[in-house]
Protein backbone atom coordinates (compact mmCIF):
# COMPACT_ATOMS: atom_id res chain seq x y z
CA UNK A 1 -0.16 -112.40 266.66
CA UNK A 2 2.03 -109.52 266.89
CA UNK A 3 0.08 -106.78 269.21
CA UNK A 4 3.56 -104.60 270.35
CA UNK A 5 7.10 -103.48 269.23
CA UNK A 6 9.57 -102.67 271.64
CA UNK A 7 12.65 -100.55 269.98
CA UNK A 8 15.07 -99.84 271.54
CA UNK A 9 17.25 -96.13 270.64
CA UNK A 10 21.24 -95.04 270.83
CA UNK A 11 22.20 -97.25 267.29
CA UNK A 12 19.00 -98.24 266.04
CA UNK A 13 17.21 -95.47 266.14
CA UNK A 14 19.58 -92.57 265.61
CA UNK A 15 23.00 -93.72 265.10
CA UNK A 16 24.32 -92.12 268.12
CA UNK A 17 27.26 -94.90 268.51
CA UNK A 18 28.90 -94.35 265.51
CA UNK A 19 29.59 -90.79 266.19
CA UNK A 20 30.07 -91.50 270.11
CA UNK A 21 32.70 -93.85 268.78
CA UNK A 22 34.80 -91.57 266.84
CA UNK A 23 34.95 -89.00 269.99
CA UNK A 24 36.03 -91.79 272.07
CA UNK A 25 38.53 -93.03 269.55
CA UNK A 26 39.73 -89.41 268.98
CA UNK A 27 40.46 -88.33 272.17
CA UNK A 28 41.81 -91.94 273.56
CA UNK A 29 44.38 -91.17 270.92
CA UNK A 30 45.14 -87.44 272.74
CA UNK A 31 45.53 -89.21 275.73
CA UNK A 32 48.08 -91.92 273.88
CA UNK A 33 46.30 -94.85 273.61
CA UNK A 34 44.26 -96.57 270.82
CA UNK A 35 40.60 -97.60 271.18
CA UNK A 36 39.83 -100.13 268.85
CA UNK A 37 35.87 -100.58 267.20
CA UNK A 38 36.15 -103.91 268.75
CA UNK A 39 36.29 -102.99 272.13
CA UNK A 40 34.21 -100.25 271.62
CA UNK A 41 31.30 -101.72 269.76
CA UNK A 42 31.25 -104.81 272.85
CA UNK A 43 30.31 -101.92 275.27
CA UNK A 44 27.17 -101.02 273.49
CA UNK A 45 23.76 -101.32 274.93
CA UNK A 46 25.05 -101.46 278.43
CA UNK A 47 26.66 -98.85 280.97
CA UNK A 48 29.93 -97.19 280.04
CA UNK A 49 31.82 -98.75 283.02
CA UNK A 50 33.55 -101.60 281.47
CA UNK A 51 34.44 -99.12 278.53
CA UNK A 52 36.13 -96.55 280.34
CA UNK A 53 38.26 -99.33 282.79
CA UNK A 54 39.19 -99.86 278.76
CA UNK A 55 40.52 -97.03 278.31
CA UNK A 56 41.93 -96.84 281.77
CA UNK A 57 44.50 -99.47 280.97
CA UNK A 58 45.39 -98.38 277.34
CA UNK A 59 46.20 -94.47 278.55
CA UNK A 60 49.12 -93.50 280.31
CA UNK A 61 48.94 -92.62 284.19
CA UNK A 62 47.67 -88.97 283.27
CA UNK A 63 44.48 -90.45 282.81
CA UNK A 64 41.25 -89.20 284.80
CA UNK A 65 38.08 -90.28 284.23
CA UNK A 66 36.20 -87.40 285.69
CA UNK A 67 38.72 -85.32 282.97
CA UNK A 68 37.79 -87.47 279.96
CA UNK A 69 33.87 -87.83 280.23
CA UNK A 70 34.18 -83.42 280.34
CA UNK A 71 36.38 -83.93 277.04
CA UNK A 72 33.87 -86.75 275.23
CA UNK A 73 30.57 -84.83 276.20
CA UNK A 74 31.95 -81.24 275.28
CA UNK A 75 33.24 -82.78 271.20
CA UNK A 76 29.81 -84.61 271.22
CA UNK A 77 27.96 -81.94 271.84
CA UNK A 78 29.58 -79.83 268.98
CA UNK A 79 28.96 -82.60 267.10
CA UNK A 80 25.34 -84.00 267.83
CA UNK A 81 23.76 -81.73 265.76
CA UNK A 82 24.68 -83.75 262.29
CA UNK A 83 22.77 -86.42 263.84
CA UNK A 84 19.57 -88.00 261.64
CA UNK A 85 17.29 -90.70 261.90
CA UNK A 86 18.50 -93.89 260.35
CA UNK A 87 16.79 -94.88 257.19
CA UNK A 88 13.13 -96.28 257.40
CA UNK A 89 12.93 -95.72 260.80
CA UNK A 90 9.85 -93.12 260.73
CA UNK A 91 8.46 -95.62 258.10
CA UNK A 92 8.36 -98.55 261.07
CA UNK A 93 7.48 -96.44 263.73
CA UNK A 94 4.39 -94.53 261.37
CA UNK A 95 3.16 -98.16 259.87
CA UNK A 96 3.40 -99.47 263.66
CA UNK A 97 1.29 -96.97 265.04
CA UNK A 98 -1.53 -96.88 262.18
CA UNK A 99 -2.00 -100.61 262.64
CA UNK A 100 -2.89 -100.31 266.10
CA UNK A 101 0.15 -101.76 267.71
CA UNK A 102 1.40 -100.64 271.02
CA UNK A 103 5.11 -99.00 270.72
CA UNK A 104 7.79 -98.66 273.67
CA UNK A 105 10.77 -97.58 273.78
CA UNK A 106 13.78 -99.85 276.51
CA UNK A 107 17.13 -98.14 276.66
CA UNK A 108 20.13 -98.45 278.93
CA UNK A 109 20.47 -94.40 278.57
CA UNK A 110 18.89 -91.60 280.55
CA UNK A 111 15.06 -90.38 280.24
CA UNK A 112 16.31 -86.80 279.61
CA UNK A 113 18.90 -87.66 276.68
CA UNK A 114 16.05 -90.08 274.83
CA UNK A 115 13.18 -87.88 275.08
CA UNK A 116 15.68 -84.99 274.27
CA UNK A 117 15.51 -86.82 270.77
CA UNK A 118 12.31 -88.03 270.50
CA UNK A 119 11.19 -84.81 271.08
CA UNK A 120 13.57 -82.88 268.64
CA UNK A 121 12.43 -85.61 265.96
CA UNK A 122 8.71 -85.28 267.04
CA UNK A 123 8.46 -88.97 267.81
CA UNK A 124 7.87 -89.35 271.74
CA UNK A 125 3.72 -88.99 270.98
CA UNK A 126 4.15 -92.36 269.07
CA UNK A 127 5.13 -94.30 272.33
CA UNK A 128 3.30 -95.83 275.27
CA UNK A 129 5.58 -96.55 277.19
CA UNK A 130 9.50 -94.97 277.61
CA UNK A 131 11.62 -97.35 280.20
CA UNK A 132 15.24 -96.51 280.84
CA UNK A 133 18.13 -97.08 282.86
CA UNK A 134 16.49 -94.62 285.23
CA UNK A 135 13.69 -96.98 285.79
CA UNK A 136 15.74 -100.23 286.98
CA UNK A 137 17.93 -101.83 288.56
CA UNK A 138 20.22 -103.69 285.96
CA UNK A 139 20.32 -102.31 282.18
CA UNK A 140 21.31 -104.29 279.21
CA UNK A 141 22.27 -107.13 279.17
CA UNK A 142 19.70 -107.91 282.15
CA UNK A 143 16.55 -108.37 281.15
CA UNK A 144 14.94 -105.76 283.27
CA UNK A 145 13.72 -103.23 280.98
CA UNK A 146 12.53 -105.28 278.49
CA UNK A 147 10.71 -107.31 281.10
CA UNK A 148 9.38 -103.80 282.29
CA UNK A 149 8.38 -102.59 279.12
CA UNK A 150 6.36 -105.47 278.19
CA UNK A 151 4.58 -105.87 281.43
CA UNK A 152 3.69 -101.95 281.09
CA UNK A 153 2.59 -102.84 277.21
CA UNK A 154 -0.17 -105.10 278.78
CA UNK A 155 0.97 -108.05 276.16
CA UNK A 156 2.42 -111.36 276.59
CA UNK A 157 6.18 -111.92 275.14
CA UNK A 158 5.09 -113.97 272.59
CA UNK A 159 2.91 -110.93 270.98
CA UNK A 160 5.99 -108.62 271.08
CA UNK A 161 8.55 -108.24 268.58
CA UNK A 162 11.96 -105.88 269.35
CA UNK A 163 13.90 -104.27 267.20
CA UNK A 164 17.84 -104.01 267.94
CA UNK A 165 21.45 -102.98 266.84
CA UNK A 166 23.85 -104.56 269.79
CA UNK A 167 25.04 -107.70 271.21
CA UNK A 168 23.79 -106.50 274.77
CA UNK A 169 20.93 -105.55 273.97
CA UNK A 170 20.38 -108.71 271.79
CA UNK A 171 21.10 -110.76 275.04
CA UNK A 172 18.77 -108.81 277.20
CA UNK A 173 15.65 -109.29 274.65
CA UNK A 174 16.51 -112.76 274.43
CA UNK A 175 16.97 -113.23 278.14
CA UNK A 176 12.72 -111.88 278.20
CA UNK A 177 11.43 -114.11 276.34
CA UNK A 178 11.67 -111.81 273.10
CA UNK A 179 11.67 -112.11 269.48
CA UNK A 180 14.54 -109.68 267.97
CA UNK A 181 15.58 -108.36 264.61
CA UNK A 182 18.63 -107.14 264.73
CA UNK A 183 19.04 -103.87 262.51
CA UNK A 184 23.25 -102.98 263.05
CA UNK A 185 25.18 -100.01 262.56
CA UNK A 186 28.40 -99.07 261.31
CA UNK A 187 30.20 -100.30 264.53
CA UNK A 188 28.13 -103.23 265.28
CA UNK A 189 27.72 -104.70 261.87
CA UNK A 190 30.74 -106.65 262.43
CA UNK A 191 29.34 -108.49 265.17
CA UNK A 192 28.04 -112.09 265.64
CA UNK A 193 24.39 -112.31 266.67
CA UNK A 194 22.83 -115.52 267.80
CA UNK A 195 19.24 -116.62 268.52
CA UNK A 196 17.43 -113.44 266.48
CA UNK A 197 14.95 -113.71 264.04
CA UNK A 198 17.07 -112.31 261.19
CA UNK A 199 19.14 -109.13 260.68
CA UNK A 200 18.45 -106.10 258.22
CA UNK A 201 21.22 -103.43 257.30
CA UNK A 202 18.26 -101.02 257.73
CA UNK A 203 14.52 -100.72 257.74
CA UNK A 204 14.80 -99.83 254.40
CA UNK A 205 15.59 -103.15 253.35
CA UNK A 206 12.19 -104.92 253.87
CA UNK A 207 8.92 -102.77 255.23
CA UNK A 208 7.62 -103.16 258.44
CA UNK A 209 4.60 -105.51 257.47
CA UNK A 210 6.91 -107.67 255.80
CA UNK A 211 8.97 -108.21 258.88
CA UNK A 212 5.61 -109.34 260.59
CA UNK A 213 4.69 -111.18 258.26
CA UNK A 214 7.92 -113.28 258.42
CA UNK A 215 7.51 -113.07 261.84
CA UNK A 216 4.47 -115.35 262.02
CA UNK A 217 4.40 -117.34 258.73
């Protein structure tokens, strides 16, 4: 039985990564090299480390990182504004919480930029629990804040169900013992998943008590 849903946010539920991509893309281009969505979109659901060492190697030796993350936050932030939820998401999230199920939320971003959303899209009162990468160790693909998030949910694995958009973050709900539907955007659609449930192109494809009920037929 299906007591709690753990979802987790940047891609799934506002489609932060698509737009995070095109900075990136744009202004590894200024600094003459080409980011590709495939490297991009395997960075996803984890720390931005790996991605920037990317683009390390692909620019040319005027490159500083300190520079770049100025350039990427200062476009985003004249862009962020045009962000919206994804499609059915307030359906899922309103259908959860009126049948009683406990909500979290596990993210490898900050507390500040997630409840910076949740409270500009008046969802943070739906959740019980908020874990991110301030709260552990390890982020995606470790296991960590899913693990933390459940424990906090007061439910065993097998009651929760997750809702996802990347490979890491896939392989850290896996990795806990979780069942995940994977719900892809625009730059992770291309992607190969392995060991989920099933995937949706949104949550307007099939409504939340359907996707239990497939759950546990």
């Amino acid at each position: 039985m299906i007591k709690a849903v753990i979802f987790d946010f940047d891609g799934l539920i506002i489609d932060t990564e698509s737009l995070w991509f095109e900075v990136f893309r744009d202004i590894t281009l200024e600094y003459g090299g080409e980011l590709t969505l495939t490297d991009y979109s395997s960075t996803i659901g984890t720390t931005s480390e790996s991605l920037y060492q990317h683009i390390e190697k692909i620019t040319n030796e005027k490159y500083n990182q300190d520079e770049f993350e100025m350039k990427t936050n200062e476009r985003y932030d004249l862009k962020k504004g045009e962000l919206i939820l994804r499609e059915g998401v307030l359906d899922y999230i309103e259908t959860a919480s009126n049948n009683g199920l406990k909500m979290a939320l596990a993210t490898s971003s900050s507390r500040k930029w997630v409840e910076g959303f949740l409270t500009k899209f008046k969802l943070i009162q739906y959740f019980d629990v908020i874990r991110t990468k301030d709260d552990v160790k390890k982020v995606k693909p470790d296991p960590e804040l899913y693990l933390q998030a459940t424990k906090a949910l007061g439910v065993d694995s097998s009651e929760v169900i997750v809702f996802e958009d990347s490979k890491n973050g896939l392989t850290a709900a896996l990795a806990a013992g979780l069942a995940c539907v994977m719900v892809p955007n625009a730059v992770t659609r291309h992607l190969e998943f392995e060991g989920h449930a099933f995937t949706l192109n949104s949550m307007s494809d099939m409504s939340f008590d359907q996707v239990i009920e497939r759950l546990t037929v």
